[in-house]
N, C-alpha and C. Protein backbone atom coordinates (compact mmCIF):
# COMPACT_ATOMS: atom_id res chain seq x y z
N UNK A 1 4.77 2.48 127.78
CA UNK A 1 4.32 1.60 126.72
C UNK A 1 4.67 2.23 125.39
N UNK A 2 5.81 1.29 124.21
CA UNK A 2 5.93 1.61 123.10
C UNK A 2 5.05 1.66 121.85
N UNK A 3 4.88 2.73 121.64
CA UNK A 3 4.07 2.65 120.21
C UNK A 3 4.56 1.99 118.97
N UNK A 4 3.67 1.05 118.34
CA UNK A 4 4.44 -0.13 117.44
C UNK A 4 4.18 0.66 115.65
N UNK A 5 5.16 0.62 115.27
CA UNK A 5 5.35 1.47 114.11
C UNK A 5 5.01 0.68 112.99
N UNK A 6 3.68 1.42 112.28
CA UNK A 6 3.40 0.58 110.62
C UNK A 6 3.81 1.06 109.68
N UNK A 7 3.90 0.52 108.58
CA UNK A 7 3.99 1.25 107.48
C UNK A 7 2.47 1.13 106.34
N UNK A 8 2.62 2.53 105.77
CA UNK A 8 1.61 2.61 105.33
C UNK A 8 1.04 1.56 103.50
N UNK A 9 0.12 1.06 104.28
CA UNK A 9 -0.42 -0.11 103.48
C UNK A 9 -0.55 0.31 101.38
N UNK A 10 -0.17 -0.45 100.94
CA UNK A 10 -0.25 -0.39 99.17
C UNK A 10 -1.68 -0.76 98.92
N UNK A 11 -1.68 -0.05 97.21
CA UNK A 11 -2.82 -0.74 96.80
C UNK A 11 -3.71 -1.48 96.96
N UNK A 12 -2.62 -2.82 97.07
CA UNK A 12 -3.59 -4.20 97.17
C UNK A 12 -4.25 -4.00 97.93
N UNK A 13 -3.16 -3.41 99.28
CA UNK A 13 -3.61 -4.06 101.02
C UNK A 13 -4.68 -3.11 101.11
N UNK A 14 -4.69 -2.10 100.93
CA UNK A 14 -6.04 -0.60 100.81
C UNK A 14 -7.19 -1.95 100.65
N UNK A 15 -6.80 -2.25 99.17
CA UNK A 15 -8.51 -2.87 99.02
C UNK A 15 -9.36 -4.56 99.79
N UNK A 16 -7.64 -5.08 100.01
CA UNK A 16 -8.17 -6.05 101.11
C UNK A 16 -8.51 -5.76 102.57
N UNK A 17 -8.06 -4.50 102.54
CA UNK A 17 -8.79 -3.83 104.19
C UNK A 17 -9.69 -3.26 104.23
N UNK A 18 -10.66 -2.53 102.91
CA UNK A 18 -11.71 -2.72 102.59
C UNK A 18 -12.93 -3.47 102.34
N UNK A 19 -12.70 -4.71 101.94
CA UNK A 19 -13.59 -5.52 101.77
C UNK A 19 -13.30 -6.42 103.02
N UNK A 20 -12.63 -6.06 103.78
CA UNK A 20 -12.90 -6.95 105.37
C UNK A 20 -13.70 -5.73 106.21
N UNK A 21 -14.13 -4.14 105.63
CA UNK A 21 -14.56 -3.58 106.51
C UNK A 21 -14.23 -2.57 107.22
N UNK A 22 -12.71 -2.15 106.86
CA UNK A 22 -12.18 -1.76 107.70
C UNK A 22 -11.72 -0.47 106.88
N UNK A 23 -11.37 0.32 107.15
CA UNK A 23 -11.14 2.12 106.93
C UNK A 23 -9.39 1.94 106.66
N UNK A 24 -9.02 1.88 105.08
CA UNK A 24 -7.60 1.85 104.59
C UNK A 24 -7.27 2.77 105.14
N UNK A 25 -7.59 3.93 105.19
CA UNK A 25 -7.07 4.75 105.86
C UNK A 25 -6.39 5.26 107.39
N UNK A 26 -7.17 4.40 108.07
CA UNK A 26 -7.26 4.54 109.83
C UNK A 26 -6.17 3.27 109.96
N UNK A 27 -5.55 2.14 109.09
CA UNK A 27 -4.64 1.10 109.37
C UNK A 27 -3.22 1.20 108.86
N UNK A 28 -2.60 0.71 109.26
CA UNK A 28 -0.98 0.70 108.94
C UNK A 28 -0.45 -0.87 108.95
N UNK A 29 0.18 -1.29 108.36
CA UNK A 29 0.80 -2.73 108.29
C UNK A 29 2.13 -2.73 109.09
N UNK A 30 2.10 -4.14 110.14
CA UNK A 30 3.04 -4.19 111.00
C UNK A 30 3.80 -5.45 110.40
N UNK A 31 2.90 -6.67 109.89
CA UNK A 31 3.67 -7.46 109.63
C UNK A 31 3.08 -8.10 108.53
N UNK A 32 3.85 -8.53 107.50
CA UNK A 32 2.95 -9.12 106.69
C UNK A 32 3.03 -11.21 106.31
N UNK A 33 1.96 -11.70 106.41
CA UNK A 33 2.18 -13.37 106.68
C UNK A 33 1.94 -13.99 105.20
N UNK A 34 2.31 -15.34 104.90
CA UNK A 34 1.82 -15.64 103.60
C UNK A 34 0.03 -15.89 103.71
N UNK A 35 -0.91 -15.65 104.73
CA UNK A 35 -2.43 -16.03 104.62
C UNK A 35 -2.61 -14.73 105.76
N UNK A 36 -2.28 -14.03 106.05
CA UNK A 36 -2.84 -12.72 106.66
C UNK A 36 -1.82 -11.30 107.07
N UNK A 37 -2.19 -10.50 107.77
CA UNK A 37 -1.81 -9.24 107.98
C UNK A 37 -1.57 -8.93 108.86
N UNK A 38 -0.75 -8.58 109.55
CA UNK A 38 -1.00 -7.96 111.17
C UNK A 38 -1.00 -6.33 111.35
N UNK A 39 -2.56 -5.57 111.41
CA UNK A 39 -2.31 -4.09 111.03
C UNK A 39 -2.38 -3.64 112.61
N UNK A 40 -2.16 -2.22 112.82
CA UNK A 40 -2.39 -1.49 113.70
C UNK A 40 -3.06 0.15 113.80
N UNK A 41 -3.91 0.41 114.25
CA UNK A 41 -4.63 1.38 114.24
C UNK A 41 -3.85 2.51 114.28
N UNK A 42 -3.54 3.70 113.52
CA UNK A 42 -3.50 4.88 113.96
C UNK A 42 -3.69 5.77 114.73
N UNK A 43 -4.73 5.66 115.22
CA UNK A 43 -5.22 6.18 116.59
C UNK A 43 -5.02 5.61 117.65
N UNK A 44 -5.79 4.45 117.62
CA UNK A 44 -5.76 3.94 118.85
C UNK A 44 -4.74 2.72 119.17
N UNK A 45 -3.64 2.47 118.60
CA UNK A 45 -2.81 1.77 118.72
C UNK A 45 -3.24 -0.25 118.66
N UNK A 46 -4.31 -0.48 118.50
CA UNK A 46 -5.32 -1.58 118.89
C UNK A 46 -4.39 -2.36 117.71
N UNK A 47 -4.04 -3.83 118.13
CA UNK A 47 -3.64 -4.66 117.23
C UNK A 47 -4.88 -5.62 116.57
N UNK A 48 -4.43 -5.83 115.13
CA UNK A 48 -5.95 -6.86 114.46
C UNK A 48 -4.73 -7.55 113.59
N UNK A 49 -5.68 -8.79 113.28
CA UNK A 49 -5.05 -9.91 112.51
C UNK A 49 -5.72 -9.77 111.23
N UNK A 50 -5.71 -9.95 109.82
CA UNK A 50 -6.62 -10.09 108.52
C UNK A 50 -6.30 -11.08 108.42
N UNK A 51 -7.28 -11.91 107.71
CA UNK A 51 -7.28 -13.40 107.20
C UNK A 51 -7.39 -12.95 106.35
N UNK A 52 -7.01 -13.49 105.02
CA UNK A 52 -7.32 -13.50 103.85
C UNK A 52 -6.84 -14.71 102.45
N UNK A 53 -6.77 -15.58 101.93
CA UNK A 53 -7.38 -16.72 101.22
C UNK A 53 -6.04 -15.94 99.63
């Protein structure tokens, strides 16, 4: 099983992955959509979606 490669998230994305909760630090950006995010964990490889408006 391949490990899926992020790149590490900007400014903005730091503070919109903050105010969803989530540790800017521990996420990486895989894909980015015009209404959300697709990040991936550092550690644990776990895929998440962000909504965001």
């Amino acid at each position: 099983m391949s490990k899926i490669r992020g790149k590490k998230p900007t400014r903005n994305v730091k503070m919109l992955l903050s105010s969803k909760g989530l540790r800017a630090d521990k996420w990486l950006v895989v894909r980015t959509y015009p209404n959300k995010l697709k990040v991936v964990h550092r550690d644990t490889g776990t895929l998440k979606n962000v909504l965001f408006n």
